[in-house]
C-alpha atoms as a PDB file:
ATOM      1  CA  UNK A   1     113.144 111.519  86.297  1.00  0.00           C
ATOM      2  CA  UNK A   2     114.591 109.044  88.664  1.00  0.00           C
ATOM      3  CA  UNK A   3     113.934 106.135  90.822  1.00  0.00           C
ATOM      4  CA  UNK A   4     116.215 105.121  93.329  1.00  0.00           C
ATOM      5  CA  UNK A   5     117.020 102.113  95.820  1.00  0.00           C
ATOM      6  CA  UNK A   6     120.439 100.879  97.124  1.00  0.00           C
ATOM      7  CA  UNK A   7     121.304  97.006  97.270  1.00  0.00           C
ATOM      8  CA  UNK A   8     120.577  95.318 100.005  1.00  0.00           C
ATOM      9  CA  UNK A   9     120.701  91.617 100.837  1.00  0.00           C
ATOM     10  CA  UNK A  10     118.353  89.956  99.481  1.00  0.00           C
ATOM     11  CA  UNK A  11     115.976  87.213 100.501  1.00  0.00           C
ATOM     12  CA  UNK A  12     115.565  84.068  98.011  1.00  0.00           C
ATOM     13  CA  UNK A  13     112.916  85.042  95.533  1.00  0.00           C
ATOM     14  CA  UNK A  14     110.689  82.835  93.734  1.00  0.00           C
ATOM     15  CA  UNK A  15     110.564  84.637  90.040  1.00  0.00           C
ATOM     16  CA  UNK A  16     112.699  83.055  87.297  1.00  0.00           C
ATOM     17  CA  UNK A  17     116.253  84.297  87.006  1.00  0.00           C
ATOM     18  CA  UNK A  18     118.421  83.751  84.038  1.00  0.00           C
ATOM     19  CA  UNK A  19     121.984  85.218  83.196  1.00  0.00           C
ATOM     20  CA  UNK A  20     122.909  87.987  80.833  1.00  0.00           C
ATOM     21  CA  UNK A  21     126.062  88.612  78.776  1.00  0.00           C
ATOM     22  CA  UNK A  22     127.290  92.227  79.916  1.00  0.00           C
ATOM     23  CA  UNK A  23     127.091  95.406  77.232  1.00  0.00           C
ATOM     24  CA  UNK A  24     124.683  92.482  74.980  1.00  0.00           C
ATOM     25  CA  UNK A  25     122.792  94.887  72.646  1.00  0.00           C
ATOM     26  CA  UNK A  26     119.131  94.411  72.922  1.00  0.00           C
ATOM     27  CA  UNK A  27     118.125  96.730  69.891  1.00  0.00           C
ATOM     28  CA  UNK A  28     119.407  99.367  67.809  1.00  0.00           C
ATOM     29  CA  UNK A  29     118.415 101.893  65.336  1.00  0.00           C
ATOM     30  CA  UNK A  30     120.357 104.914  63.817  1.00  0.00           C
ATOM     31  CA  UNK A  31     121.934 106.597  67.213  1.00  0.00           C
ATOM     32  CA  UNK A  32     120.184 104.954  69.525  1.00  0.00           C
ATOM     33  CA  UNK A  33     121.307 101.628  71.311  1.00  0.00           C
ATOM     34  CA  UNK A  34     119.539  99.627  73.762  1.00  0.00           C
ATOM     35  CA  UNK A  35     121.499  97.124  75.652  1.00  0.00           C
ATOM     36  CA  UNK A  36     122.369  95.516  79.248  1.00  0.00           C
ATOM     37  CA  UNK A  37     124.799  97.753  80.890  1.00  0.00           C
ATOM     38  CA  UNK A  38     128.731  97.235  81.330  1.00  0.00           C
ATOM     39  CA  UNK A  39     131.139  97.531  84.317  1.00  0.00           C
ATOM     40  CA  UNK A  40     133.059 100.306  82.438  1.00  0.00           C
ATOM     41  CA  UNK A  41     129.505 102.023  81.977  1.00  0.00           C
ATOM     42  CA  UNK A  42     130.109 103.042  85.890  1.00  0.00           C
ATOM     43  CA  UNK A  43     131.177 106.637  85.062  1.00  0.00           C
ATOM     44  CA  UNK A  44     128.958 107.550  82.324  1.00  0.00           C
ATOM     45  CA  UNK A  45     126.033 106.184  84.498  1.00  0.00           C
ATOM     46  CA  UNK A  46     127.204 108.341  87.810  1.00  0.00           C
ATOM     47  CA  UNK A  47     127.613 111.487  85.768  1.00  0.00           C
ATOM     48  CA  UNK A  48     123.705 110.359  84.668  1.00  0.00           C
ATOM     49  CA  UNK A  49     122.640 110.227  87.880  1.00  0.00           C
ATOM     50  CA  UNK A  50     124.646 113.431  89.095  1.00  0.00           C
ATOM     51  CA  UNK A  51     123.592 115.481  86.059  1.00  0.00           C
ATOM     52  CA  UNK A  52     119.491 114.456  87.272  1.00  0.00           C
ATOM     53  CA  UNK A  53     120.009 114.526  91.063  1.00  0.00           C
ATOM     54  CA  UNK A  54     121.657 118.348  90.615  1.00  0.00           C
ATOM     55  CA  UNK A  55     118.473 119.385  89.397  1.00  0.00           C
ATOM     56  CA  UNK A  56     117.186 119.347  93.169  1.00  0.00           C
ATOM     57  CA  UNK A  57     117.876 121.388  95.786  1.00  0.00           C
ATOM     58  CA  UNK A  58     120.243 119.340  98.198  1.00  0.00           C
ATOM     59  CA  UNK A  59     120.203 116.560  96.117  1.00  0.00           C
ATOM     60  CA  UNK A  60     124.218 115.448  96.126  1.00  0.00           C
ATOM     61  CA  UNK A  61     125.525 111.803  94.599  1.00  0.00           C
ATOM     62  CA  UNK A  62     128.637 110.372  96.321  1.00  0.00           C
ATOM     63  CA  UNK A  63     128.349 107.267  94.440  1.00  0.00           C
ATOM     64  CA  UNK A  64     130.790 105.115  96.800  1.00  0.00           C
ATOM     65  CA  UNK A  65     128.271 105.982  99.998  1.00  0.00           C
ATOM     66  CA  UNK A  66     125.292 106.479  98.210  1.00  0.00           C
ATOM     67  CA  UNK A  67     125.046 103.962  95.282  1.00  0.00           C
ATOM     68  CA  UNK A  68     128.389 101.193  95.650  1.00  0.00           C
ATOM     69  CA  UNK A  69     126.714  99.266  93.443  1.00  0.00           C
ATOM     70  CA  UNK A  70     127.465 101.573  90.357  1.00  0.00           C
ATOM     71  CA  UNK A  71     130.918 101.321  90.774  1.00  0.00           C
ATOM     72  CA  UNK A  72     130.803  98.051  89.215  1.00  0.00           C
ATOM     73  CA  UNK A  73     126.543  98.308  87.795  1.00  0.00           C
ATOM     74  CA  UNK A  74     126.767  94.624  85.673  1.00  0.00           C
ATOM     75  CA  UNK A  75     128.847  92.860  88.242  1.00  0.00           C
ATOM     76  CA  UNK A  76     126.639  93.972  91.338  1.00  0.00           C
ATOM     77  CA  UNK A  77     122.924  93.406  89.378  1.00  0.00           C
ATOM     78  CA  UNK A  78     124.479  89.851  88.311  1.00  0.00           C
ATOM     79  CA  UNK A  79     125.439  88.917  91.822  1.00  0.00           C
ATOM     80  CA  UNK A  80     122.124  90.125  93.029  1.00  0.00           C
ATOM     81  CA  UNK A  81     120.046  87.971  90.113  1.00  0.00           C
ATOM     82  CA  UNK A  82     118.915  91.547  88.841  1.00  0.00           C
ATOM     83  CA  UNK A  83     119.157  93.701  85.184  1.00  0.00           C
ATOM     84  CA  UNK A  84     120.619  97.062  84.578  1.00  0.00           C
ATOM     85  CA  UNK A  85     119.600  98.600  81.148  1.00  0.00           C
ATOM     86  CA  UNK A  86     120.836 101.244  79.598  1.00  0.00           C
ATOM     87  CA  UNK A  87     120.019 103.506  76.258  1.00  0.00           C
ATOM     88  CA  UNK A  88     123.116 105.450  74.521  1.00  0.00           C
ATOM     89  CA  UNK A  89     122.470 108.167  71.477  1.00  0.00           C
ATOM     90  CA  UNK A  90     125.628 108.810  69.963  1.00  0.00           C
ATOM     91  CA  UNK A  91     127.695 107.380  72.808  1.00  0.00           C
ATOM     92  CA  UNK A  92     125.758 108.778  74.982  1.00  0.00           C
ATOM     93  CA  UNK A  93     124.045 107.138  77.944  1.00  0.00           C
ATOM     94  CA  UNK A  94     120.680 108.851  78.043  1.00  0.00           C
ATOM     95  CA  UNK A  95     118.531 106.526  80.133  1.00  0.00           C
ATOM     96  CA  UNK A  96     118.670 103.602  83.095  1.00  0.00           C
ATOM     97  CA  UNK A  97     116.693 101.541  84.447  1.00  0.00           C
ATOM     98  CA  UNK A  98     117.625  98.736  86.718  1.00  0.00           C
ATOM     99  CA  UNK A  99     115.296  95.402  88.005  1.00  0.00           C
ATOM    100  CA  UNK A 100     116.287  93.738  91.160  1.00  0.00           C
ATOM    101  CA  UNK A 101     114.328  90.854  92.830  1.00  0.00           C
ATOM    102  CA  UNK A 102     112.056  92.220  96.084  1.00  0.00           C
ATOM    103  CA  UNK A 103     112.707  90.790  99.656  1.00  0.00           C
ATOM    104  CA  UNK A 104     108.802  89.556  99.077  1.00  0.00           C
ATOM    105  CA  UNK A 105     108.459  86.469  96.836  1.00  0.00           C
ATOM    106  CA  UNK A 106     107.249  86.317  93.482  1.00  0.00           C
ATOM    107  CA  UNK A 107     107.687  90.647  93.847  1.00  0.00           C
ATOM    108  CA  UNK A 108     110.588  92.400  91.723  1.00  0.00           C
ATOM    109  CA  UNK A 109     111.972  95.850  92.363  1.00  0.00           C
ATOM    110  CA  UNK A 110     112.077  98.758  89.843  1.00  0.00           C
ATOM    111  CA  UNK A 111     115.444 100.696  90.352  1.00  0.00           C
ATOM    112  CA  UNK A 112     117.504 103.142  89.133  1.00  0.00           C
ATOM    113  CA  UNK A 113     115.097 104.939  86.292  1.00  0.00           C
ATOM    114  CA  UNK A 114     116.937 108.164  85.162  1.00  0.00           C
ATOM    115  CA  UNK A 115     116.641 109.804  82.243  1.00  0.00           C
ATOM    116  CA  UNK A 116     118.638 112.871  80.617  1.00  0.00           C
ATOM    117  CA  UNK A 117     116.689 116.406  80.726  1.00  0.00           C
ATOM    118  CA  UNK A 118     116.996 116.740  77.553  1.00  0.00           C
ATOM    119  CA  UNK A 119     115.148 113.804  76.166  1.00  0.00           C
ATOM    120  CA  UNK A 120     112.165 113.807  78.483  1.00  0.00           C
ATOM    121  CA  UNK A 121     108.542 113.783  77.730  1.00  0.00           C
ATOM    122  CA  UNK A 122     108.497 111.540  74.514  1.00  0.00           C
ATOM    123  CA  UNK A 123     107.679 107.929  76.009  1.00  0.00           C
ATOM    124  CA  UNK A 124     111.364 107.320  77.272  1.00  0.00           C
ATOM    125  CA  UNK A 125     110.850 106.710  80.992  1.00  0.00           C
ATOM    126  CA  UNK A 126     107.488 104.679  79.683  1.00  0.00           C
ATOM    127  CA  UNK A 127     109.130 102.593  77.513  1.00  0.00           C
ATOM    128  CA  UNK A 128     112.389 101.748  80.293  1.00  0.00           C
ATOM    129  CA  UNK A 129     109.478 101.161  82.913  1.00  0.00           C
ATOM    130  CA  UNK A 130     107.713  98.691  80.462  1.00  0.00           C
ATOM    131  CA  UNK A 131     111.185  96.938  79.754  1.00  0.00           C
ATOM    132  CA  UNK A 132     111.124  96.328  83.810  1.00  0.00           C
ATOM    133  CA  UNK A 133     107.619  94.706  83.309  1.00  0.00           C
ATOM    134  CA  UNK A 134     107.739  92.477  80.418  1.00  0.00           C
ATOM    135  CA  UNK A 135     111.654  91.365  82.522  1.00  0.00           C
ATOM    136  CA  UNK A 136     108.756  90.903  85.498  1.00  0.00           C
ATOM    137  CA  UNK A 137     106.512  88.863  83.355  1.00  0.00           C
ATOM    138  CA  UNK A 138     109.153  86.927  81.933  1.00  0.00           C
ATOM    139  CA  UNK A 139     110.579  85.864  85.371  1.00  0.00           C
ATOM    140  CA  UNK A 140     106.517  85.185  86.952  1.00  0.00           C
ATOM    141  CA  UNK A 141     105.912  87.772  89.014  1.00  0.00           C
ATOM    142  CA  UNK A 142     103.157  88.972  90.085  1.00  0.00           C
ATOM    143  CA  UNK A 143     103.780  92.378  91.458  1.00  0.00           C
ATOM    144  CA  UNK A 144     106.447  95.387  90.935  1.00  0.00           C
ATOM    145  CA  UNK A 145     107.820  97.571  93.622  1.00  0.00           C
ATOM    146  CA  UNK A 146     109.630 100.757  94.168  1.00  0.00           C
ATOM    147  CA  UNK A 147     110.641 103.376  95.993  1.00  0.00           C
ATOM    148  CA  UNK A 148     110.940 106.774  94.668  1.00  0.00           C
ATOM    149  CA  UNK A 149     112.197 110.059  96.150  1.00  0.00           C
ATOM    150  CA  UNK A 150     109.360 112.613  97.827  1.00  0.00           C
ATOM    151  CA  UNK A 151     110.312 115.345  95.561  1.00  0.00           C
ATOM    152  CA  UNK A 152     110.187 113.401  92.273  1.00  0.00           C
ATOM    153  CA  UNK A 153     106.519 114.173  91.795  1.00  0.00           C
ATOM    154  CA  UNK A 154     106.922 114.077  88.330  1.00  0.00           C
ATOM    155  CA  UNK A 155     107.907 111.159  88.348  1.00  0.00           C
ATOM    156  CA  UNK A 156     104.659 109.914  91.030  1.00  0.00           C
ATOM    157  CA  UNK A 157     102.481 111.009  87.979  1.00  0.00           C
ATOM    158  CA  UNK A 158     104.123 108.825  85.874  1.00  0.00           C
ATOM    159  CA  UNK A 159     104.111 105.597  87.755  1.00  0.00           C
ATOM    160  CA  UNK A 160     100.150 106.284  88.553  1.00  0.00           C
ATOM    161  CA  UNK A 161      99.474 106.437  85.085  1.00  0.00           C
ATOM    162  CA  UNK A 162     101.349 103.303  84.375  1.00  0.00           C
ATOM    163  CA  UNK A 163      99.207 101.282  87.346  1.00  0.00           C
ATOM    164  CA  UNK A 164     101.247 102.227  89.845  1.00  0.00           C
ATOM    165  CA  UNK A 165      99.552 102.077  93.559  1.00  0.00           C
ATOM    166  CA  UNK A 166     101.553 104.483  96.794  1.00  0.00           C
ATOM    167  CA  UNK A 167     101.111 103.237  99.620  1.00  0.00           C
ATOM    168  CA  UNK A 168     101.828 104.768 102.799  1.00  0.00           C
ATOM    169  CA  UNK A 169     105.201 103.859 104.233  1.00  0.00           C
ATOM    170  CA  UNK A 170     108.268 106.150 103.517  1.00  0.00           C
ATOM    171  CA  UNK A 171     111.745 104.998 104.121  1.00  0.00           C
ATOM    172  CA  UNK A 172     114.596 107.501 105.338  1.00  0.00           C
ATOM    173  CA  UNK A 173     118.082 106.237 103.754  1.00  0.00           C
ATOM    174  CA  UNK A 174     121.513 107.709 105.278  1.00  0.00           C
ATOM    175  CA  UNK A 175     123.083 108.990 102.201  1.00  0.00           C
ATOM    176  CA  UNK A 176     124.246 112.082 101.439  1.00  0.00           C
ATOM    177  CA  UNK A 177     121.010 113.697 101.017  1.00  0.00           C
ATOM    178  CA  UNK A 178     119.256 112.308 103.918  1.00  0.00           C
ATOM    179  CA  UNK A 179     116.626 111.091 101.162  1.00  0.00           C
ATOM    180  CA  UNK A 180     112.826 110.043 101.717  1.00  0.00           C
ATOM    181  CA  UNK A 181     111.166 107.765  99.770  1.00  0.00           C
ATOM    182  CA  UNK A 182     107.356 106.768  99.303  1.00  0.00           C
ATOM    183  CA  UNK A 183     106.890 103.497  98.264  1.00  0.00           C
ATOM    184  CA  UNK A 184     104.655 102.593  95.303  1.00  0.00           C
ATOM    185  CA  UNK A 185     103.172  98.979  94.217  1.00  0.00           C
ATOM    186  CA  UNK A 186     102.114  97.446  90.753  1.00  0.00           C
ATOM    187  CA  UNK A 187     100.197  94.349  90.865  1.00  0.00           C
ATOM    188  CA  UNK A 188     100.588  92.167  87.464  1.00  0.00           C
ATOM    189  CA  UNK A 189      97.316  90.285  86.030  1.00  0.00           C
ATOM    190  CA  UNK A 190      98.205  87.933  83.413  1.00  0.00           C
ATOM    191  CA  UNK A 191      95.825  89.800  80.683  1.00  0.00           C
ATOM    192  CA  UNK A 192      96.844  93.566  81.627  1.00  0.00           C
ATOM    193  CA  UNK A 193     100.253  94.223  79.581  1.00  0.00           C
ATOM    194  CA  UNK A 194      97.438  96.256  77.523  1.00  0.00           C
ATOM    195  CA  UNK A 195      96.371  98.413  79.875  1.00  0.00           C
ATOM    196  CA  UNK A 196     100.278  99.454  80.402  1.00  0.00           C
ATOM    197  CA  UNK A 197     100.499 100.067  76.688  1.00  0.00           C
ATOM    198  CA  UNK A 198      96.974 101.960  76.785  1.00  0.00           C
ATOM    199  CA  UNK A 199      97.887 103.910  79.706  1.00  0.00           C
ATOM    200  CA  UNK A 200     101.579 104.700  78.300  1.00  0.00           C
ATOM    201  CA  UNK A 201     100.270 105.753  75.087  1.00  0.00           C
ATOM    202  CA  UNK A 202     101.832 103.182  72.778  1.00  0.00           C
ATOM    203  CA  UNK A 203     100.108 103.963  69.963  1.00  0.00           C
ATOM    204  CA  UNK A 204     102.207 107.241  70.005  1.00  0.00           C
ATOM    205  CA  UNK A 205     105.530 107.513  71.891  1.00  0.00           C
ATOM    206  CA  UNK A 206     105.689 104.458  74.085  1.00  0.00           C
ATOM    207  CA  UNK A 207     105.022 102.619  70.755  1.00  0.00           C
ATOM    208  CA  UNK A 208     107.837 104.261  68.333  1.00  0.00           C
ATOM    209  CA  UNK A 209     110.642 103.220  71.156  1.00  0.00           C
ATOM    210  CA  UNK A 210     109.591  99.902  70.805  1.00  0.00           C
ATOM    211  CA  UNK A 211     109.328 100.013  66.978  1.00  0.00           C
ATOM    212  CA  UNK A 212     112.991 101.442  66.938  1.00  0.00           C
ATOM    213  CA  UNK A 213     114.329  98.738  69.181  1.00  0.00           C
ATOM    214  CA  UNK A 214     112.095  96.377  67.197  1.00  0.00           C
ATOM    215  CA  UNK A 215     110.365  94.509  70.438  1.00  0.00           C
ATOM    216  CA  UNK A 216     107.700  93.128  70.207  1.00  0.00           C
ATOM    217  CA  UNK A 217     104.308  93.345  71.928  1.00  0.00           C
ATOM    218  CA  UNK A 218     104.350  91.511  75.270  1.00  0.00           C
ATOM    219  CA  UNK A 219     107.499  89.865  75.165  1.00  0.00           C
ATOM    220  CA  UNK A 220     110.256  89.388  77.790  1.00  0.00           C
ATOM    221  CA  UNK A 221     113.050  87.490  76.288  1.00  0.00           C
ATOM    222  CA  UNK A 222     115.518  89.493  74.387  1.00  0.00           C
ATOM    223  CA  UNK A 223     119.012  89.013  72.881  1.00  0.00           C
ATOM    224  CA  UNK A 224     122.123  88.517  75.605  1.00  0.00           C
ATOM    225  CA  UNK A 225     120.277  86.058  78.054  1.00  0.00           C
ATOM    226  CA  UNK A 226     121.532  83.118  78.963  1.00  0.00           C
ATOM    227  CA  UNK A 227     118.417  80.482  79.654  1.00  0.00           C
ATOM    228  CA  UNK A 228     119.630  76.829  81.005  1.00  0.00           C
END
C-alpha cells in the first residue's frame, strides 16, 4: 500500500500549524510504537518504501531523485509545516504516513502511506489514514488530498471506502519510474469523523489500533506537539 507525492513549494495555507518534537512517541503497547518520525529514521523508511515499490513491475526508488525529502523525513516535513508518522514492531518500521499542507487553502495533503506486506489487511493503513484526518481536523481543514499511483488499485479501494472522491486529473512526475498518479479528494464535515470510523470498521480492526495506542475517539492533539 502506498501513497506518494514529492515536496514542492508550497503556497501559505490557512489550517493551524503547530511544531513537533522529532522521534516524540505518540503511543505504545507491547512491540508496537507509534511516534513522529526522526532524521536518522531516513534509511529504515527508504528500505520501507523500496521493499513496497519492488512489488511492481518497474517500480524503482532512487530516494535522492525521487523522494529528497527522506533523506532528512523530520527536518523536511518541519520546514514544510507538515507531519511524518511512523509505526515500529520490534524496531521495526512497519508503516508511514506523512501530512503536508495543500497549495489550496484550508486543504492538507495525505503523503507517503506505506505499509509492510506482511502486516496488511488488519486496519493498519485505516488507522495511519485516520491519524492524517483527526491531524486535518485539528489544524481546520476542510478537505484532504492526494495523489496515488495508477497501479495501486488496492490502495483506490481503500481511500473510496474511507470517503475518498477521484477525480479526473492525473499527474506524470519525472522520477525514476516515470510514475502516474490519479488524484483523489476528501471533503471534511464537522459531524462525519463517524462515518470514517463506520466505514473503516472501528469496531473491529481500525478500533484495536487505536485502543493499543490508547487515542481517543475524535481527537487530534497528541503527545510531542508544541502549541504556542
Amino acid at each position: 500500500m502506498t501513497t506518494e507525492s514529492s515536496l514542492a513549494p508550497r503556497e501559505p495555507s490557512s489550517v493551524r500549524i503547530w511544531g513537533i518534537l522529532p522521534g516524540a512517541i505518540i503511543g505504545a503497547s507491547g512491540d508496537f510504537v507509534l511516534r513522529y518520525a526522526r532524521d536518522d529514521d531516513a534509511d529504515a523508511i527508504i528500505a520501507l518504501v523500496t521493499a513496497v515499490w519492488s512489488e511492481y513491475p518497474g517500480k524503482t526508488l532512487v530516494a535522492s531523485v525521487d523522494m529528497p525529502e527522506l533523506l532528512a523525513p523530520a527536518s523536511a516535513y518541519a520546514q514544510g509545516g507538515g507531519r511524518f508518522w511512523l509505526i515500529e514492531a520490534k524496531d521495526r518500521i512497519i508503516g508511514t504516513i506523512a501530512l503536508m499542507p495543500s497549495g489550496e487553502p484550508g486543504v492538507v495533503e495525505l503523503q507517503k502511506l506505506y505499509v509492510a506486506r506482511d502486516v496488511r489487511r488488519n486496519g493498519l493503513g485505516s488507522f495511519l489514514c485516520d491519524l492524517v484526518e483527526r491531524e486535518a481536523r485539528e489544524r481546520g481543514a476542510r478537505a484532504i488530498e492526494l495523489w496515488s499511483d495508477v497501479k495501486l488499485l488496492d490502495a483506490h479501494r481503500r481511500y473510496e471506502r474511507l470517503g475518498y472522491r477521484r477525480g479526473e486529473a492525473l499527474k506524470t512526475y519525472n522520477d525514476t519510474s516515470a510514475t502516474v498518479r490519479t488524484y483523489y479528494r476528501k471533503e471534511l464535515a464537522a459531524d462525519d469523523s463517524a462515518a470514517f470510523e463506520t466505514a473503516a470498521g472501528t469496531a473491529s480492526a481500525l478500533g484495536r489500533w487505536h485502543a493499543l495506542f490508547h487515542l481517543g475517539a475524535g481527537g487530534g492533539a497528541v503527545q510531542g506537539e508544541a502549541k504556542p
